[in-house]
PDB file of N, CA and C in Angstrom:
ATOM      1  N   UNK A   1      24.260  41.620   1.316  1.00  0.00           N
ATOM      2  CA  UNK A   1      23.065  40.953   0.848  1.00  0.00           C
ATOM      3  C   UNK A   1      23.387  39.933  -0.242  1.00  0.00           C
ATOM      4  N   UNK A   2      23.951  40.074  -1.085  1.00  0.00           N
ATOM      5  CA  UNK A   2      24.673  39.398  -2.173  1.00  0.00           C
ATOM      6  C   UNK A   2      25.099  38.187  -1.749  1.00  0.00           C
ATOM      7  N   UNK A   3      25.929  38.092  -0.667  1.00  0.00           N
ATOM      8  CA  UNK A   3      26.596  37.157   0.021  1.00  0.00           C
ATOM      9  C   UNK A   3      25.677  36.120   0.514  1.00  0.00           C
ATOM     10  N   UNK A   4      24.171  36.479   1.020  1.00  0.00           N
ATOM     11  CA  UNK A   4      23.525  35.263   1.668  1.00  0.00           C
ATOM     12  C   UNK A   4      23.015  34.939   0.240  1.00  0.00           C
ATOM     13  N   UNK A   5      22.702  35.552  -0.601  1.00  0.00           N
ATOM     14  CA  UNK A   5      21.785  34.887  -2.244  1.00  0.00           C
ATOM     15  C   UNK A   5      22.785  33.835  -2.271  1.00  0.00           C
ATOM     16  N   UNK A   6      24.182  34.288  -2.215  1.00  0.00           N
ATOM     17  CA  UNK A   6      25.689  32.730  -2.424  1.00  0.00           C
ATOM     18  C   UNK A   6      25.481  31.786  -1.664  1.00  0.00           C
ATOM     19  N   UNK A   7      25.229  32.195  -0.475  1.00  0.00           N
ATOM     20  CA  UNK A   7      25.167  30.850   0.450  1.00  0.00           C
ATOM     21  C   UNK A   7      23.950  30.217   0.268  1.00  0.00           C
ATOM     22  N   UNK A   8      22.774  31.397  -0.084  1.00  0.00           N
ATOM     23  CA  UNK A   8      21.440  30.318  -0.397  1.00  0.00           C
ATOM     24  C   UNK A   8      20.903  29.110  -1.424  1.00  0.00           C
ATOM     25  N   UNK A   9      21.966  30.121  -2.726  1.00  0.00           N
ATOM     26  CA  UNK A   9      22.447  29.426  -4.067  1.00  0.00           C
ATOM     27  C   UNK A   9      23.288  28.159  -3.482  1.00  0.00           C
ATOM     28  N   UNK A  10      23.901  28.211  -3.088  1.00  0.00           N
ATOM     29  CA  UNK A  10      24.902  26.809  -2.504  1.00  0.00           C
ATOM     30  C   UNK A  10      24.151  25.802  -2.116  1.00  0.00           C
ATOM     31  N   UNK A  11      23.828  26.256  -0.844  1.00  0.00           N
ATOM     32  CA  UNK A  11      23.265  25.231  -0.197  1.00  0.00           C
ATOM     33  C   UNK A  11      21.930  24.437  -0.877  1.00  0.00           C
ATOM     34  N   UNK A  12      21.004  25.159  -2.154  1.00  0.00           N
ATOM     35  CA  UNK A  12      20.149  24.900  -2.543  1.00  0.00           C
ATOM     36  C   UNK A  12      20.708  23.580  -4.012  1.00  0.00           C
ATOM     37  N   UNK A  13      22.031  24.353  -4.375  1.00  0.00           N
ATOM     38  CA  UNK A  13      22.857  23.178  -5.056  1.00  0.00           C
ATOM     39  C   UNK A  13      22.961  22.336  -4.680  1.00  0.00           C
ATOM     40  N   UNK A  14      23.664  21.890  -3.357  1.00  0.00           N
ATOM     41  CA  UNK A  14      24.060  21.035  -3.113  1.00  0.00           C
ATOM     42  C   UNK A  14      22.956  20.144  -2.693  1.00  0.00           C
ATOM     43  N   UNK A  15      21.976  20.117  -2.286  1.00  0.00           N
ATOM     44  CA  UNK A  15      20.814  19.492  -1.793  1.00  0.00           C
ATOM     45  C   UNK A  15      20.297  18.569  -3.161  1.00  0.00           C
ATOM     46  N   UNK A  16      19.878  19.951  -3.901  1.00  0.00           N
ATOM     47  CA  UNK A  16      19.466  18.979  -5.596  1.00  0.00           C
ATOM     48  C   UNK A  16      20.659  18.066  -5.771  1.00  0.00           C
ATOM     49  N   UNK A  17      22.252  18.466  -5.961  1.00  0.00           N
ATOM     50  CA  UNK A  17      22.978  17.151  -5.925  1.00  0.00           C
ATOM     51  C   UNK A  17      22.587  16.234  -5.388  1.00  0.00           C
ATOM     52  N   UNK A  18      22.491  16.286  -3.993  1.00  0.00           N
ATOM     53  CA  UNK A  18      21.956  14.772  -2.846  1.00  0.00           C
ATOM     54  C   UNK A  18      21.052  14.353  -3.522  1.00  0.00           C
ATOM     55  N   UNK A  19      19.766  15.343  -4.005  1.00  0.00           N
ATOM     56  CA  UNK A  19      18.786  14.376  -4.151  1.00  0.00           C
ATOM     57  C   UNK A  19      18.563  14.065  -5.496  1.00  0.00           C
ATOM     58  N   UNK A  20      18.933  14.449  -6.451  1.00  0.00           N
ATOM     59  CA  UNK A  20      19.202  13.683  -7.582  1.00  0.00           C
ATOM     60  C   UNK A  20      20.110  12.427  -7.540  1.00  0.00           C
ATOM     61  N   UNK A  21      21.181  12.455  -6.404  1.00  0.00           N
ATOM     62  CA  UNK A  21      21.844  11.208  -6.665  1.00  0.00           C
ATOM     63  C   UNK A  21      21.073   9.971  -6.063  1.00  0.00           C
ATOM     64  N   UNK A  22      20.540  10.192  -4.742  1.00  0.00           N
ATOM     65  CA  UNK A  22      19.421   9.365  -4.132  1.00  0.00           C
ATOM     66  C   UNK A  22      18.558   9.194  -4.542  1.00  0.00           C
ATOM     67  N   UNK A  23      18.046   9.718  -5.809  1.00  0.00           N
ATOM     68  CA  UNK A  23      16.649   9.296  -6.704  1.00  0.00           C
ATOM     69  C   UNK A  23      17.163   8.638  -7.917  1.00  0.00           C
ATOM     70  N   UNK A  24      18.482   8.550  -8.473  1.00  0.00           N
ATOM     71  CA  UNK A  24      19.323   7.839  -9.439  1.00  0.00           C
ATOM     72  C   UNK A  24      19.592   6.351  -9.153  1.00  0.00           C
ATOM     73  N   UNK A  25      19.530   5.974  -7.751  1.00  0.00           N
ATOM     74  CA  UNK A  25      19.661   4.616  -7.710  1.00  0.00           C
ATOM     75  C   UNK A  25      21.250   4.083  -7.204  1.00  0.00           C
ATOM     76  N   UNK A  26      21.678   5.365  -6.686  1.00  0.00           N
ATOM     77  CA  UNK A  26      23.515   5.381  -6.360  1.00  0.00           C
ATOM     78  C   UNK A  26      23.480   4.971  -5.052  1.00  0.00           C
ATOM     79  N   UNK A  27      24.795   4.006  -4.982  1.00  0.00           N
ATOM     80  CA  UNK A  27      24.895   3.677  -3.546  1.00  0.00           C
ATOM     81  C   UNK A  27      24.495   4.170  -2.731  1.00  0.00           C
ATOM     82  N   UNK A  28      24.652   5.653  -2.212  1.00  0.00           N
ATOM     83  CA  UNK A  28      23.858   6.181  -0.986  1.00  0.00           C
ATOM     84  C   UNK A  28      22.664   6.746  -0.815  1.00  0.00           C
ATOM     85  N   UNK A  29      21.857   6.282  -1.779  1.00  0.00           N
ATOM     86  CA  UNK A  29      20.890   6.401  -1.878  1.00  0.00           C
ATOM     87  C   UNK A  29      19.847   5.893  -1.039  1.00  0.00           C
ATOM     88  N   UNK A  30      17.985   5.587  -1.610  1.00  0.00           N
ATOM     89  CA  UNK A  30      17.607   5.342  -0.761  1.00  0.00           C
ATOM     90  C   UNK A  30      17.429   3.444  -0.801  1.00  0.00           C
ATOM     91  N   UNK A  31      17.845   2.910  -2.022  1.00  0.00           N
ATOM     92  CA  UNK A  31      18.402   1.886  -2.838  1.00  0.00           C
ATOM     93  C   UNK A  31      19.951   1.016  -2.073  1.00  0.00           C
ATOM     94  N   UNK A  32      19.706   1.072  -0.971  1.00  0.00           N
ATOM     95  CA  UNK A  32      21.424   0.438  -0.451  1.00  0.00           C
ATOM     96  C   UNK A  32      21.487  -0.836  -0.774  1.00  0.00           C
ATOM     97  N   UNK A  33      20.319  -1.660  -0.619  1.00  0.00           N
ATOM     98  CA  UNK A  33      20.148  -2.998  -0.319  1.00  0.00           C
ATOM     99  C   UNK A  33      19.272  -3.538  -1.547  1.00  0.00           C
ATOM    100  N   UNK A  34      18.617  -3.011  -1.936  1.00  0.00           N
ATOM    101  CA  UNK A  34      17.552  -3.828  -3.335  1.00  0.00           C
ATOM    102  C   UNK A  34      18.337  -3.611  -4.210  1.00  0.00           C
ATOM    103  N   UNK A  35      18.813  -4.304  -4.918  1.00  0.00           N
ATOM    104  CA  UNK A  35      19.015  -4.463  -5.961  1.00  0.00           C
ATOM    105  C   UNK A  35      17.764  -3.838  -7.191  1.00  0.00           C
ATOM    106  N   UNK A  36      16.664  -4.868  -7.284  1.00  0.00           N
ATOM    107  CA  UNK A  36      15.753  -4.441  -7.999  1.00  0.00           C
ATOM    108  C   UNK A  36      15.498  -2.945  -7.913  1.00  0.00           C
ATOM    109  N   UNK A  37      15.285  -2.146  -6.586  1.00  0.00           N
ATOM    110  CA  UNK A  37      14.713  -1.127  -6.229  1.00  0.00           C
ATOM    111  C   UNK A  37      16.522   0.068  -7.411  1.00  0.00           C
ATOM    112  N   UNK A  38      17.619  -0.567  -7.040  1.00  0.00           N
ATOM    113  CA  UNK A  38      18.621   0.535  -7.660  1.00  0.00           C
ATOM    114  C   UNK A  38      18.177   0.305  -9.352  1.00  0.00           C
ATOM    115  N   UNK A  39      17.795  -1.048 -10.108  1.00  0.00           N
ATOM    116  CA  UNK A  39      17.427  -1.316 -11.335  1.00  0.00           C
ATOM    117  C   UNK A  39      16.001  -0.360 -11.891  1.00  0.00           C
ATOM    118  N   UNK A  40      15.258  -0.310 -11.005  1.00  0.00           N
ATOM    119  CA  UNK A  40      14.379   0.651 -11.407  1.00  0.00           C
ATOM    120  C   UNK A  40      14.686   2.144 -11.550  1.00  0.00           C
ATOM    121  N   UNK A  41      15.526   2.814 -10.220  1.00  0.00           N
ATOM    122  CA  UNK A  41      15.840   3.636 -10.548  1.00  0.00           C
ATOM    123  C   UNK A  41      16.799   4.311 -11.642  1.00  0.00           C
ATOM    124  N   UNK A  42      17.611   3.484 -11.883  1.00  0.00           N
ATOM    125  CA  UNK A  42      18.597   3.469 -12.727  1.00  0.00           C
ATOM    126  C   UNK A  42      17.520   3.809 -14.118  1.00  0.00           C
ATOM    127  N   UNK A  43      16.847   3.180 -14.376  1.00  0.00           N
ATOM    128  CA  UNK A  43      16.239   2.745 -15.509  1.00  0.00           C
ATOM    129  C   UNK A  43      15.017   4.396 -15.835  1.00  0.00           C
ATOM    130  N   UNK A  44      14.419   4.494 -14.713  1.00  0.00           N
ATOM    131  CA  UNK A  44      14.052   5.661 -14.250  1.00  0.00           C
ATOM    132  C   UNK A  44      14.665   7.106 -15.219  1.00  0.00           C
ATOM    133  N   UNK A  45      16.041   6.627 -14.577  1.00  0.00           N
ATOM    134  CA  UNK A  45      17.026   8.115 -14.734  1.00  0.00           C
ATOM    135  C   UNK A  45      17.044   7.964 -16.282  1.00  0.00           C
ATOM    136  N   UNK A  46      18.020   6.907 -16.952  1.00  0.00           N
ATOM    137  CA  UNK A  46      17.893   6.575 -18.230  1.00  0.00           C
ATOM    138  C   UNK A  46      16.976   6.946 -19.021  1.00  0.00           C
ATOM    139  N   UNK A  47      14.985   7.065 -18.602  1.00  0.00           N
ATOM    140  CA  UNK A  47      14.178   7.250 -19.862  1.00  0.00           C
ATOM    141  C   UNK A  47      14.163   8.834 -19.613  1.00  0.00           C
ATOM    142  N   UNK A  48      14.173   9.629 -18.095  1.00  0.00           N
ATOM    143  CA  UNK A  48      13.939  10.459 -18.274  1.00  0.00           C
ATOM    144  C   UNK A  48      15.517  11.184 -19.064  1.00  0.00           C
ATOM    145  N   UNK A  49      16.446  10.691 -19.127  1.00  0.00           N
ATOM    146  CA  UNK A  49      17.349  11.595 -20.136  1.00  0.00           C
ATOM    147  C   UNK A  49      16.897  11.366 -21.363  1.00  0.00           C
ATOM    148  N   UNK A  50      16.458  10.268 -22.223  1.00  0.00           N
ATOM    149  CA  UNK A  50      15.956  10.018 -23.412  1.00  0.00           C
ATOM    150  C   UNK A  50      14.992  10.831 -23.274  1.00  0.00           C
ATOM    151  N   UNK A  51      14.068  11.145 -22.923  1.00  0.00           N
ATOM    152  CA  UNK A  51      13.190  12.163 -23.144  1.00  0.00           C
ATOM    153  C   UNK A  51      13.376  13.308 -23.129  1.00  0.00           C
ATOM    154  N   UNK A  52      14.276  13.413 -22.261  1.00  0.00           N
ATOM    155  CA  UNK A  52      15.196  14.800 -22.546  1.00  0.00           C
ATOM    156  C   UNK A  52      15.672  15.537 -24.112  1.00  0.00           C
ATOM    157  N   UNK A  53      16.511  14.196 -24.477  1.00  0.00           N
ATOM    158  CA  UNK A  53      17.230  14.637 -26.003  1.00  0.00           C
ATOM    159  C   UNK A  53      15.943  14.415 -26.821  1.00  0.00           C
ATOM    160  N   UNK A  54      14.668  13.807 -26.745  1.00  0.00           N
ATOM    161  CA  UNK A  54      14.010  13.383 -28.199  1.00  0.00           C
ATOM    162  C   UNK A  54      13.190  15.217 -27.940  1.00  0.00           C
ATOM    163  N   UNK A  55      12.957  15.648 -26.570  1.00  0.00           N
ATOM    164  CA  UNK A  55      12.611  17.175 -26.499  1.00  0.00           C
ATOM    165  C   UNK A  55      13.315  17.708 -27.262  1.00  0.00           C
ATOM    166  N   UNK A  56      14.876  17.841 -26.985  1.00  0.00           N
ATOM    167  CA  UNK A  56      15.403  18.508 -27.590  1.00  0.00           C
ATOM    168  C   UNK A  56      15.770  18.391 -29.477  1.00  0.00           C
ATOM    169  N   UNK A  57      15.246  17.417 -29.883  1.00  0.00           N
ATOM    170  CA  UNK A  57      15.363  16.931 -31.083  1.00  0.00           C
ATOM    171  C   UNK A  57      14.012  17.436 -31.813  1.00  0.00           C
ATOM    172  N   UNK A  58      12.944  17.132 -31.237  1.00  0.00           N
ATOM    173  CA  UNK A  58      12.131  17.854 -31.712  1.00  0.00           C
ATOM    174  C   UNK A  58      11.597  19.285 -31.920  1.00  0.00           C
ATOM    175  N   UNK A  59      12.474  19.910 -30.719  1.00  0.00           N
ATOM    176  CA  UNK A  59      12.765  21.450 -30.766  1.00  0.00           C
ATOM    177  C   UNK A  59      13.445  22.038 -31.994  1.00  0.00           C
ATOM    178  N   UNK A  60      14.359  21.296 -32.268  1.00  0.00           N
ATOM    179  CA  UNK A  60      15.450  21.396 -33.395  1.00  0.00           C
ATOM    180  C   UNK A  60      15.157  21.342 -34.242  1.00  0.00           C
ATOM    181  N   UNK A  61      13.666  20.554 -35.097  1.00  0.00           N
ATOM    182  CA  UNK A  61      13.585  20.243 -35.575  1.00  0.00           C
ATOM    183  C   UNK A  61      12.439  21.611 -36.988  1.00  0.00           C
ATOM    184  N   UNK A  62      12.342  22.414 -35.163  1.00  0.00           N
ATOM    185  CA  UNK A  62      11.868  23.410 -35.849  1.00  0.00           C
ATOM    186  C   UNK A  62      12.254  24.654 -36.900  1.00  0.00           C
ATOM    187  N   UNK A  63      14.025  24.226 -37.112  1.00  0.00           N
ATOM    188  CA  UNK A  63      14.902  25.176 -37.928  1.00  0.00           C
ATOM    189  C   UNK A  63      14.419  24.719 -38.681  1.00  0.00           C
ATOM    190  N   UNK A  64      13.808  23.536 -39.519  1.00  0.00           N
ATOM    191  CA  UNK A  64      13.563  22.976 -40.856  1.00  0.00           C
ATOM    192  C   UNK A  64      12.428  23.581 -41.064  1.00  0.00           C
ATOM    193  N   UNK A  65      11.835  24.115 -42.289  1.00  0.00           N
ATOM    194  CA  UNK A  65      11.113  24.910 -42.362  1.00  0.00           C
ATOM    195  C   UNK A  65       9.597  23.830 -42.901  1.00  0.00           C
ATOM    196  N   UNK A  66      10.027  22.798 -43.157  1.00  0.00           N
ATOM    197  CA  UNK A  66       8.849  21.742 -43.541  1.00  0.00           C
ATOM    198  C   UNK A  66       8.308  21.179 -42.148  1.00  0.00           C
ATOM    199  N   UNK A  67       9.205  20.918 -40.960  1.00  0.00           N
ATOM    200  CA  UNK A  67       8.975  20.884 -39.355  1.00  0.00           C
ATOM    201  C   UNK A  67       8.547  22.359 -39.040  1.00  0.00           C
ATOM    202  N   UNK A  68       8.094  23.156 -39.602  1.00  0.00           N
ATOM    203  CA  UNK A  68       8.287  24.577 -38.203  1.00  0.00           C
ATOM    204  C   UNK A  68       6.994  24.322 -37.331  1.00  0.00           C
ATOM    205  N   UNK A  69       5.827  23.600 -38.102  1.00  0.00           N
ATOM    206  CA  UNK A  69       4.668  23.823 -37.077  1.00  0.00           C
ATOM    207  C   UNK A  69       4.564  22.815 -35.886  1.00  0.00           C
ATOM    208  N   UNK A  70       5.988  21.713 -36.011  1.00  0.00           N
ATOM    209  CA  UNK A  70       6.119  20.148 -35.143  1.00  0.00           C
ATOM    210  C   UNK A  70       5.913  20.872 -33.347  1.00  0.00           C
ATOM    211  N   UNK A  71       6.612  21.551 -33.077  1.00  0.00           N
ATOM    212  CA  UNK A  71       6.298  22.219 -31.722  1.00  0.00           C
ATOM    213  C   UNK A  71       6.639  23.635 -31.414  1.00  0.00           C
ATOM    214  N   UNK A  72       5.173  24.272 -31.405  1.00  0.00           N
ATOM    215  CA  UNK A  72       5.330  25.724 -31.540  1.00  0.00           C
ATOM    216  C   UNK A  72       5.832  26.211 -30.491  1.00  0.00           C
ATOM    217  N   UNK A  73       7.188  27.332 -30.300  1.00  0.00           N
ATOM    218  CA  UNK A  73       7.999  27.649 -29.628  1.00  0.00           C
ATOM    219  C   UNK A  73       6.723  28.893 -28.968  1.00  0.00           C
ATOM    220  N   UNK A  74       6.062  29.565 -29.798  1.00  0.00           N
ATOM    221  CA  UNK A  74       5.348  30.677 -29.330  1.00  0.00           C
ATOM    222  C   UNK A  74       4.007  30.312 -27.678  1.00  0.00           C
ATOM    223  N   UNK A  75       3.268  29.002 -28.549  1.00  0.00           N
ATOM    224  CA  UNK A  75       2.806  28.402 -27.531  1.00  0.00           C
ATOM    225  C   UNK A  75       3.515  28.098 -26.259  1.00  0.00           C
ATOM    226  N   UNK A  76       4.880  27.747 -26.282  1.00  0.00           N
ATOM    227  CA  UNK A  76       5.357  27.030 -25.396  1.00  0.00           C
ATOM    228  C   UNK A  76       6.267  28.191 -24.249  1.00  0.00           C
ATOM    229  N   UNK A  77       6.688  28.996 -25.300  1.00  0.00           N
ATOM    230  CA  UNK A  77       6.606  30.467 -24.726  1.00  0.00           C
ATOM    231  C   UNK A  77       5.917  31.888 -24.121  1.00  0.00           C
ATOM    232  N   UNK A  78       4.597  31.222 -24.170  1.00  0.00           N
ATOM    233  CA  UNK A  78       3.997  31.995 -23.976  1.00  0.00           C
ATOM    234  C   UNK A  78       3.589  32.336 -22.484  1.00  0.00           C
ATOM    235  N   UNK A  79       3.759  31.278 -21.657  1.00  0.00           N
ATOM    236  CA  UNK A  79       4.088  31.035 -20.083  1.00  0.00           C
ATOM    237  C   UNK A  79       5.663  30.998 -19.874  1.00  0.00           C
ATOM    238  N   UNK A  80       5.180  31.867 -18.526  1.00  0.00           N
ATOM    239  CA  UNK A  80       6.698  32.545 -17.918  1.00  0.00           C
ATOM    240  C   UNK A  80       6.940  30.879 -17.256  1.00  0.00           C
ATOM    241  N   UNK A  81       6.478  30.162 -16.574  1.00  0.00           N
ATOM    242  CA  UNK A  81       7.107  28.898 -16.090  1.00  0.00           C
ATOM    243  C   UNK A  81       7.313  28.001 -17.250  1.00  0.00           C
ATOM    244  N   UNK A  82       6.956  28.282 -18.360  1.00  0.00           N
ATOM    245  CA  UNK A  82       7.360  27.165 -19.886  1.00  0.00           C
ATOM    246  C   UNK A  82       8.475  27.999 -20.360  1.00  0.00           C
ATOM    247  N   UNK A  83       8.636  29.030 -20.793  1.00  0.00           N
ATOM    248  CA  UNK A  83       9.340  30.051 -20.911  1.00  0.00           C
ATOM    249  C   UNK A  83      10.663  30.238 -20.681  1.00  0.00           C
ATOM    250  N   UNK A  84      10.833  29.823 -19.069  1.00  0.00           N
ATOM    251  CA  UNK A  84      12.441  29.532 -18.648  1.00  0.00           C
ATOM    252  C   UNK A  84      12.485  28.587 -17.979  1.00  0.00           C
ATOM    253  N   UNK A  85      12.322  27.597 -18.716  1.00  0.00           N
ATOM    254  CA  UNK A  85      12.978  26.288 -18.081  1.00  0.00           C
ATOM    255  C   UNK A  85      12.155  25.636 -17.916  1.00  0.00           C
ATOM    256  N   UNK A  86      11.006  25.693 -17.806  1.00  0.00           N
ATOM    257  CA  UNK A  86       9.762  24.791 -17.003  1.00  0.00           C
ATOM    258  C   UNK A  86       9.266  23.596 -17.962  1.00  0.00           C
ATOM    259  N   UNK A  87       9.421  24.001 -19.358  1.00  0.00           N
ATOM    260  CA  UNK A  87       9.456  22.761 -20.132  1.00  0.00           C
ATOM    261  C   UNK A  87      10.123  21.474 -20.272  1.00  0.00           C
ATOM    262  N   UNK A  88      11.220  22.015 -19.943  1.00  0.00           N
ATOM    263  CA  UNK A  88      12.554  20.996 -19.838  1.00  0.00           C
ATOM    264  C   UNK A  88      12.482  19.989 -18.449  1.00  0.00           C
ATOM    265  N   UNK A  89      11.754  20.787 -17.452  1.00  0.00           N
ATOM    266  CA  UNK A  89      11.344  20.332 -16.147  1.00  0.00           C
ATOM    267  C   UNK A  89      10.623  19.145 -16.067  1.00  0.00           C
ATOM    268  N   UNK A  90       9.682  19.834 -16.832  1.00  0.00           N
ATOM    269  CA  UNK A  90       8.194  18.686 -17.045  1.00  0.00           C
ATOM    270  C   UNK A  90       8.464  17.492 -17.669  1.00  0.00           C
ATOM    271  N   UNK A  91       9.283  17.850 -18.906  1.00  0.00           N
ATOM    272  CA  UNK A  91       9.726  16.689 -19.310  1.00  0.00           C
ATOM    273  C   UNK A  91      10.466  15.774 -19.056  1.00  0.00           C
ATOM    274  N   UNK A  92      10.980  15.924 -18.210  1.00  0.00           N
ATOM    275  CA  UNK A  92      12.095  15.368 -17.150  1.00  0.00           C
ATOM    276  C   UNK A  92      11.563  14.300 -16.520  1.00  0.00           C
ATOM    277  N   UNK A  93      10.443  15.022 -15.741  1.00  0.00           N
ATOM    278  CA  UNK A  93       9.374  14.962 -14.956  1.00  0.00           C
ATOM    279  C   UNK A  93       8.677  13.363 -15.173  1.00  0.00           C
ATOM    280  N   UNK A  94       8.093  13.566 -16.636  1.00  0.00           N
ATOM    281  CA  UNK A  94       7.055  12.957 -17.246  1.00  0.00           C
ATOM    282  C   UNK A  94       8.097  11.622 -17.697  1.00  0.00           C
ATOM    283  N   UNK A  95       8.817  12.043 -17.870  1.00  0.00           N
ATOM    284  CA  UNK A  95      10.086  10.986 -18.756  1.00  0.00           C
ATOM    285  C   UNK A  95      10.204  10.151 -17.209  1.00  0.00           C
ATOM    286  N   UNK A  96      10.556  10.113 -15.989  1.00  0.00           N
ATOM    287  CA  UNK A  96      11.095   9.820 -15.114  1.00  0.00           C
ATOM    288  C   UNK A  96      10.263   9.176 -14.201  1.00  0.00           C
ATOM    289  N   UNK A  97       8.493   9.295 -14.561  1.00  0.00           N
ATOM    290  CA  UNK A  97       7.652   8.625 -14.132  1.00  0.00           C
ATOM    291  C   UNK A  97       7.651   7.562 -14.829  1.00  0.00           C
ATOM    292  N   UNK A  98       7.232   7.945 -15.885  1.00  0.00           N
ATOM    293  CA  UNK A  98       7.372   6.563 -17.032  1.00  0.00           C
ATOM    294  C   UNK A  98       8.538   5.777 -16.919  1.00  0.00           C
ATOM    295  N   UNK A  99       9.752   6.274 -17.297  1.00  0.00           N
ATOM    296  CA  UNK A  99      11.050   5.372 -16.765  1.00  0.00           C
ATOM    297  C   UNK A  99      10.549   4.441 -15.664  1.00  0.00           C
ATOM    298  N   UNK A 100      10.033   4.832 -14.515  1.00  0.00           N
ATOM    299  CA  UNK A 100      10.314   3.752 -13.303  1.00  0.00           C
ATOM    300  C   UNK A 100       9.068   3.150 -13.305  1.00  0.00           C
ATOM    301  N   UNK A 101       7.605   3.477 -14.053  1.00  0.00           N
ATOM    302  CA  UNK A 101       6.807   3.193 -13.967  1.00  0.00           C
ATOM    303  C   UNK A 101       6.400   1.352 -14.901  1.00  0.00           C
ATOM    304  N   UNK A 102       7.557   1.920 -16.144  1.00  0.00           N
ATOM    305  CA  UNK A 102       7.163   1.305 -17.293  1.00  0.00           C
ATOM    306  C   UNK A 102       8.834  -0.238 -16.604  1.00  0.00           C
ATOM    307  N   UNK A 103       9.509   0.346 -15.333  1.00  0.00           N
ATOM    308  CA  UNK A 103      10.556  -0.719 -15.162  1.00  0.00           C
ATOM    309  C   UNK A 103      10.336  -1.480 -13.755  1.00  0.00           C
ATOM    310  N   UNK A 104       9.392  -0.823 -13.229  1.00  0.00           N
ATOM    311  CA  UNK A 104       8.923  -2.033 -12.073  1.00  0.00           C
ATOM    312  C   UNK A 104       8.110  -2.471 -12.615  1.00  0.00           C
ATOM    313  N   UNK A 105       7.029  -2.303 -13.618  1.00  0.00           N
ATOM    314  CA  UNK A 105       6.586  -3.654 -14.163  1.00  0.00           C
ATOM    315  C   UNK A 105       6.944  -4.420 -14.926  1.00  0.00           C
ATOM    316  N   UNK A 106       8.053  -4.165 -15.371  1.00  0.00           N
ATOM    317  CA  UNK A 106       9.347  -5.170 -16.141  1.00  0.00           C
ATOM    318  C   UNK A 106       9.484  -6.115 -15.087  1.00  0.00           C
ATOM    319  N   UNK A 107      10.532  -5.071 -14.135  1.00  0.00           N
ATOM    320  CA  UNK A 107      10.827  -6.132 -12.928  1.00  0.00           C
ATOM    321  C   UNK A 107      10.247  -6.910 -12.106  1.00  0.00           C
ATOM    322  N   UNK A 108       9.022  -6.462 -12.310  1.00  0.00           N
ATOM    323  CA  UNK A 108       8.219  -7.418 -10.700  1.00  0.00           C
ATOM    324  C   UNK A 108       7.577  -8.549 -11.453  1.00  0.00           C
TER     325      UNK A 108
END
């Protein structure tokens, strides 16, 4: 039984690889030929990592005891999908709309 969770774990890896790289704007993506279309994505990927670290900066920020109330860990913990991981998700998420949202209207 153990053995298919490995192969299910695998194969479920490797897929998010594909499709994170095809939503990044990488040659084999869905981006072969636009230029513009790989610039957005690119740009895409870029805000949603910045949003990534300013999450994580503001998380951090809660060791300082003059920051502790900046983002309450209890609130954010208090859901099992915020809880493990699901925050980091969203923000990803939210970062990665905006990224491509806020760079095709740059570009166009």
């Amino acid at each position: 039984m153990n053995i298919i969770i490995v192969i299910i774990a695998g194969i479920l890896v490797s897929l998010i690889i594909t499709f994170t790289k095809r939503i990044s704007g990488d040659e084999t993506g869905f981006s072969k030929e636009d230029e513009r279309q790989k610039i957005i994505l690119k740009d895409a990927t870029l805000t949603s990592w910045q949003f990534i670290i300013l999450y994580a900066f503001f998380r951090l920020m809660n060791i300082i005891p003059y920051f502790n109330e900046l983002v309450t860990p209890s609130k954010i913990q208090s859901n099992v999908f915020l809880g493990n991981g699901g925050d980091i998700f969203l923000i990803c998420l939210v970062g990665y709309v905006v990224g491509a949202s806020v760079s095709y209207f740059r570009h166009s």
